[in-house]
C-alpha atoms as a PDB file:
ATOM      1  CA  UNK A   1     161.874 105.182  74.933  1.00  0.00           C
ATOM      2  CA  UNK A   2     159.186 103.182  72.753  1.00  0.00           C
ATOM      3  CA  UNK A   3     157.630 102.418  76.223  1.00  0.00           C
ATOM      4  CA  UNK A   4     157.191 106.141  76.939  1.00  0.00           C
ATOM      5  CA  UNK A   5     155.887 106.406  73.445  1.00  0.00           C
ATOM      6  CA  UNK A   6     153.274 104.353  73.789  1.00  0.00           C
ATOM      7  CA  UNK A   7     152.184 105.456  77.610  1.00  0.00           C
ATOM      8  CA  UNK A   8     151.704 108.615  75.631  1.00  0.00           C
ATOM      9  CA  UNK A   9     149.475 107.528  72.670  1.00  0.00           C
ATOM     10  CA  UNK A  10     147.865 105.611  74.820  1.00  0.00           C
ATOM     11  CA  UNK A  11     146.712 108.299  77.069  1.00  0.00           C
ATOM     12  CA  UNK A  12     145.990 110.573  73.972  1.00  0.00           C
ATOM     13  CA  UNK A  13     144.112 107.966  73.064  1.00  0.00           C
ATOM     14  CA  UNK A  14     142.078 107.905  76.005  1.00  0.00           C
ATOM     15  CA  UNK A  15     141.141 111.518  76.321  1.00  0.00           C
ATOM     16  CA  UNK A  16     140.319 111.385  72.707  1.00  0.00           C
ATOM     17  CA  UNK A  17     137.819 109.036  73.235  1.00  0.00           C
ATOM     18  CA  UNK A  18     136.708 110.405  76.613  1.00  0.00           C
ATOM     19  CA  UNK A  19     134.051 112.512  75.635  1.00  0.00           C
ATOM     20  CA  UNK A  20     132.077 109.672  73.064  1.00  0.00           C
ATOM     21  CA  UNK A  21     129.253 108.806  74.045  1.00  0.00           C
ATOM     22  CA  UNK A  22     130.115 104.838  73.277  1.00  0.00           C
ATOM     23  CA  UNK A  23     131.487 105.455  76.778  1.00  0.00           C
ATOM     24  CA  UNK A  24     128.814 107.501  78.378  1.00  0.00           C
ATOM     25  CA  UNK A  25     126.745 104.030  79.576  1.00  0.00           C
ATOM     26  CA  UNK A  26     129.560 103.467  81.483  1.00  0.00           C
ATOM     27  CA  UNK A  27     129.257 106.118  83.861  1.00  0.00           C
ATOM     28  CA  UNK A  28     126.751 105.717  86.609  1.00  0.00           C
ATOM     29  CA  UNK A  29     123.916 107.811  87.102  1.00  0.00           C
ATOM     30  CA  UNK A  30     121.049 107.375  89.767  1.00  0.00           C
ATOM     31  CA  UNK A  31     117.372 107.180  88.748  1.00  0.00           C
ATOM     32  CA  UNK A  32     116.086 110.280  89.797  1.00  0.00           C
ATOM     33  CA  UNK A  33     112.184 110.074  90.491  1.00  0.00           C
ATOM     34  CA  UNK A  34     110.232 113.345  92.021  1.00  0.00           C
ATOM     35  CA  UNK A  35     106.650 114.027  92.329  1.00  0.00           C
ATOM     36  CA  UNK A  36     103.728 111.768  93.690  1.00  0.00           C
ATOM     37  CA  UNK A  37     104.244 107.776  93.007  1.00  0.00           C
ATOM     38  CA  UNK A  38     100.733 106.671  92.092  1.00  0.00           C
ATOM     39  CA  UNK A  39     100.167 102.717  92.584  1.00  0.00           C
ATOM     40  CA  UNK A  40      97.418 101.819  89.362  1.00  0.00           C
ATOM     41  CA  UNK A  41      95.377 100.437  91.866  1.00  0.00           C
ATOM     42  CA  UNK A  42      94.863 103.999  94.059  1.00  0.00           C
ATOM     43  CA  UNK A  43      94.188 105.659  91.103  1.00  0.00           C
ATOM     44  CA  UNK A  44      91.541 103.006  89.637  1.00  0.00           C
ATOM     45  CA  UNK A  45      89.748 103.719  93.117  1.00  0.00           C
ATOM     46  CA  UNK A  46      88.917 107.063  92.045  1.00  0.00           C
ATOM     47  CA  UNK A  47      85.702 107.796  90.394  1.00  0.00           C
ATOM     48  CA  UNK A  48      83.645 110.870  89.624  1.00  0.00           C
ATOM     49  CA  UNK A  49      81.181 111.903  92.474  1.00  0.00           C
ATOM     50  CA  UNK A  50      83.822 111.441  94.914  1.00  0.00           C
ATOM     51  CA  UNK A  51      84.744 114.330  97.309  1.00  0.00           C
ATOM     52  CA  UNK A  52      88.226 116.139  97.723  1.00  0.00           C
ATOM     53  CA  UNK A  53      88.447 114.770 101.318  1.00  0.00           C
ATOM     54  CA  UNK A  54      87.783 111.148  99.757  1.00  0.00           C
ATOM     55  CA  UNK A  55      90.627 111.930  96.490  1.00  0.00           C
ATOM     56  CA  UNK A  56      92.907 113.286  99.388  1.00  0.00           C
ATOM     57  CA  UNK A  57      92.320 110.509 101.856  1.00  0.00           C
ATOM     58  CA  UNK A  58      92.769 107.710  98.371  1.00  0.00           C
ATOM     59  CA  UNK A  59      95.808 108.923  96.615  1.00  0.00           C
ATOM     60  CA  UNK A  60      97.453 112.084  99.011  1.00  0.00           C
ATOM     61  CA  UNK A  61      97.725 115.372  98.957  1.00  0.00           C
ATOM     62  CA  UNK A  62      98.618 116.779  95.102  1.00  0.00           C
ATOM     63  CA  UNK A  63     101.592 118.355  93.955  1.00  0.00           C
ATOM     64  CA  UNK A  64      99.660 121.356  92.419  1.00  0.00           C
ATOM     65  CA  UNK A  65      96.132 123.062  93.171  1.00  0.00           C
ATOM     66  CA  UNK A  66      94.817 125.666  90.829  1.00  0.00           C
ATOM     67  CA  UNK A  67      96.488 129.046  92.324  1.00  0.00           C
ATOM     68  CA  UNK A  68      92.929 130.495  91.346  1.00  0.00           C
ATOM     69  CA  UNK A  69      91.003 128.513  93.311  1.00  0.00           C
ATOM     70  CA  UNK A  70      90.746 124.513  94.531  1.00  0.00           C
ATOM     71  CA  UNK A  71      88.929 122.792  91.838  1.00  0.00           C
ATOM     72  CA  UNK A  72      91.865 121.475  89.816  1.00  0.00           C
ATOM     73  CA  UNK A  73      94.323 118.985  91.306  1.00  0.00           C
ATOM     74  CA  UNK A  74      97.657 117.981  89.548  1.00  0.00           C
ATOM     75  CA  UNK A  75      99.819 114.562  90.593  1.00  0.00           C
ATOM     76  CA  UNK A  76     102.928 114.715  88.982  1.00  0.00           C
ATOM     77  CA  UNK A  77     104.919 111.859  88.746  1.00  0.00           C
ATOM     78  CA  UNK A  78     108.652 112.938  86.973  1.00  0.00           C
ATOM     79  CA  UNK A  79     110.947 109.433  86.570  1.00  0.00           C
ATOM     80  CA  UNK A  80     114.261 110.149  84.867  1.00  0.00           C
ATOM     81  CA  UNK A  81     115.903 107.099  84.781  1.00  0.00           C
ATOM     82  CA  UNK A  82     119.820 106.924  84.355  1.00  0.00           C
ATOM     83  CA  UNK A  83     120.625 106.403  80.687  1.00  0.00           C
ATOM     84  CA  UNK A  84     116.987 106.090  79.251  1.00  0.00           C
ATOM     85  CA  UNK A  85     114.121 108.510  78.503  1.00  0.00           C
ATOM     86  CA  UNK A  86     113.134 110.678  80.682  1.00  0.00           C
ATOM     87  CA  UNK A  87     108.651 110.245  81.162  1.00  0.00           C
ATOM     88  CA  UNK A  88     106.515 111.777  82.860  1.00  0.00           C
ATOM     89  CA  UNK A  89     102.547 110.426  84.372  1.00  0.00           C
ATOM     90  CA  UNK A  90     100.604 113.228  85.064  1.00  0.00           C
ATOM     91  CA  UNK A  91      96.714 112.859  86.742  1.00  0.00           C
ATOM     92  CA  UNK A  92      94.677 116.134  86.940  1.00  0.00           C
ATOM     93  CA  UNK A  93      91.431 116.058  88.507  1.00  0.00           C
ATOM     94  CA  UNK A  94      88.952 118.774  87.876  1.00  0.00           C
ATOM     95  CA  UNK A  95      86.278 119.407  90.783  1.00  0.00           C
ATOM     96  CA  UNK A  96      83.409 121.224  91.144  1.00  0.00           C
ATOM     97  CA  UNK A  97      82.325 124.447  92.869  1.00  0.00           C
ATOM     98  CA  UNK A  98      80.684 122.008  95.910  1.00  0.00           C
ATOM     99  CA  UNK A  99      84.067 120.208  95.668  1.00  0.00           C
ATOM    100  CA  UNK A 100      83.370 116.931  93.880  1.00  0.00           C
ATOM    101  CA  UNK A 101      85.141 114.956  91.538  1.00  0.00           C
ATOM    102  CA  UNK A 102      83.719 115.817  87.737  1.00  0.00           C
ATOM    103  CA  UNK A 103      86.694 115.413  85.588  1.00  0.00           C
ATOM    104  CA  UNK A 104      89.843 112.711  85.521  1.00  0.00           C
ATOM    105  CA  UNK A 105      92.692 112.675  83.181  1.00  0.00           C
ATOM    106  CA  UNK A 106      95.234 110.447  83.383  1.00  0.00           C
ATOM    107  CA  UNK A 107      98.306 111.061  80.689  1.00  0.00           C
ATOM    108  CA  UNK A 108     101.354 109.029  81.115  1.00  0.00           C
ATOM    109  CA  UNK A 109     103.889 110.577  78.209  1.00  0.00           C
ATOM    110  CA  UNK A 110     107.100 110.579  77.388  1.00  0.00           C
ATOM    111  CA  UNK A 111     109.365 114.033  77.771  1.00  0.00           C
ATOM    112  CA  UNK A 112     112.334 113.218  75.841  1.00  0.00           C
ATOM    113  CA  UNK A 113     116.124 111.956  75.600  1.00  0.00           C
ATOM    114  CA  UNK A 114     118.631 111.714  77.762  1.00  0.00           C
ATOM    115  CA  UNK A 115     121.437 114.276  76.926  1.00  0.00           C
END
């Protein structure tokens, strides 16, 4: 009988605790990473008076264009790693009407907790 007790509080126990989040490190979860990887070294290549074939050719196609037109580029990188903070790198490169490189901006930032 006092065996069966304590089976008992010992699995109220358990699902008591189940939901803290002292135990939420122990559950696995993947990195999830989405959007373009940009090595430092790509994007140092870039400079202003370069052409959108020569950005393309350098660091890819981008994940956005401008839906009003082609002279603003967007490389997202999204890295949301399993128990930390998710951040977020974003380059946008602003081109001209003759399609050259006039504007880089380069914001690494970081998007919030983990829930």
């Amino acid at each position: 009988m006092r065996c069966k007790t304590l089976t008992a509080a010992a699995a109220v126990l358990l699902m008591m605790t189940a939901g803290c989040s002292t135990l939420e490190r122990v559950v696995y979860r993947p990195d999830i990473n989405q959007g373009n990887f940009l090595v430092a070294n790509d994007v140092a290549k870039i400079h202003t008076g370069m052409t959108q074939q020569q950005v393309a050719y350098t660091l890819g196609s981008p994940m956005m264009r401008d839906p009003f037109g082609s002279s603003t580029w967007y490389y997202v990188f999204r890295q949301e790693p399993g128990h930390e903070p998710v951040t977020q790198q974003t380059l946008k490169l602003t081109f001209n009407s003759s399609g050259i490189l006039t504007g880089i901006d380069n914001r690494p930032r970081l998007t919030g907790q983990k829930s």
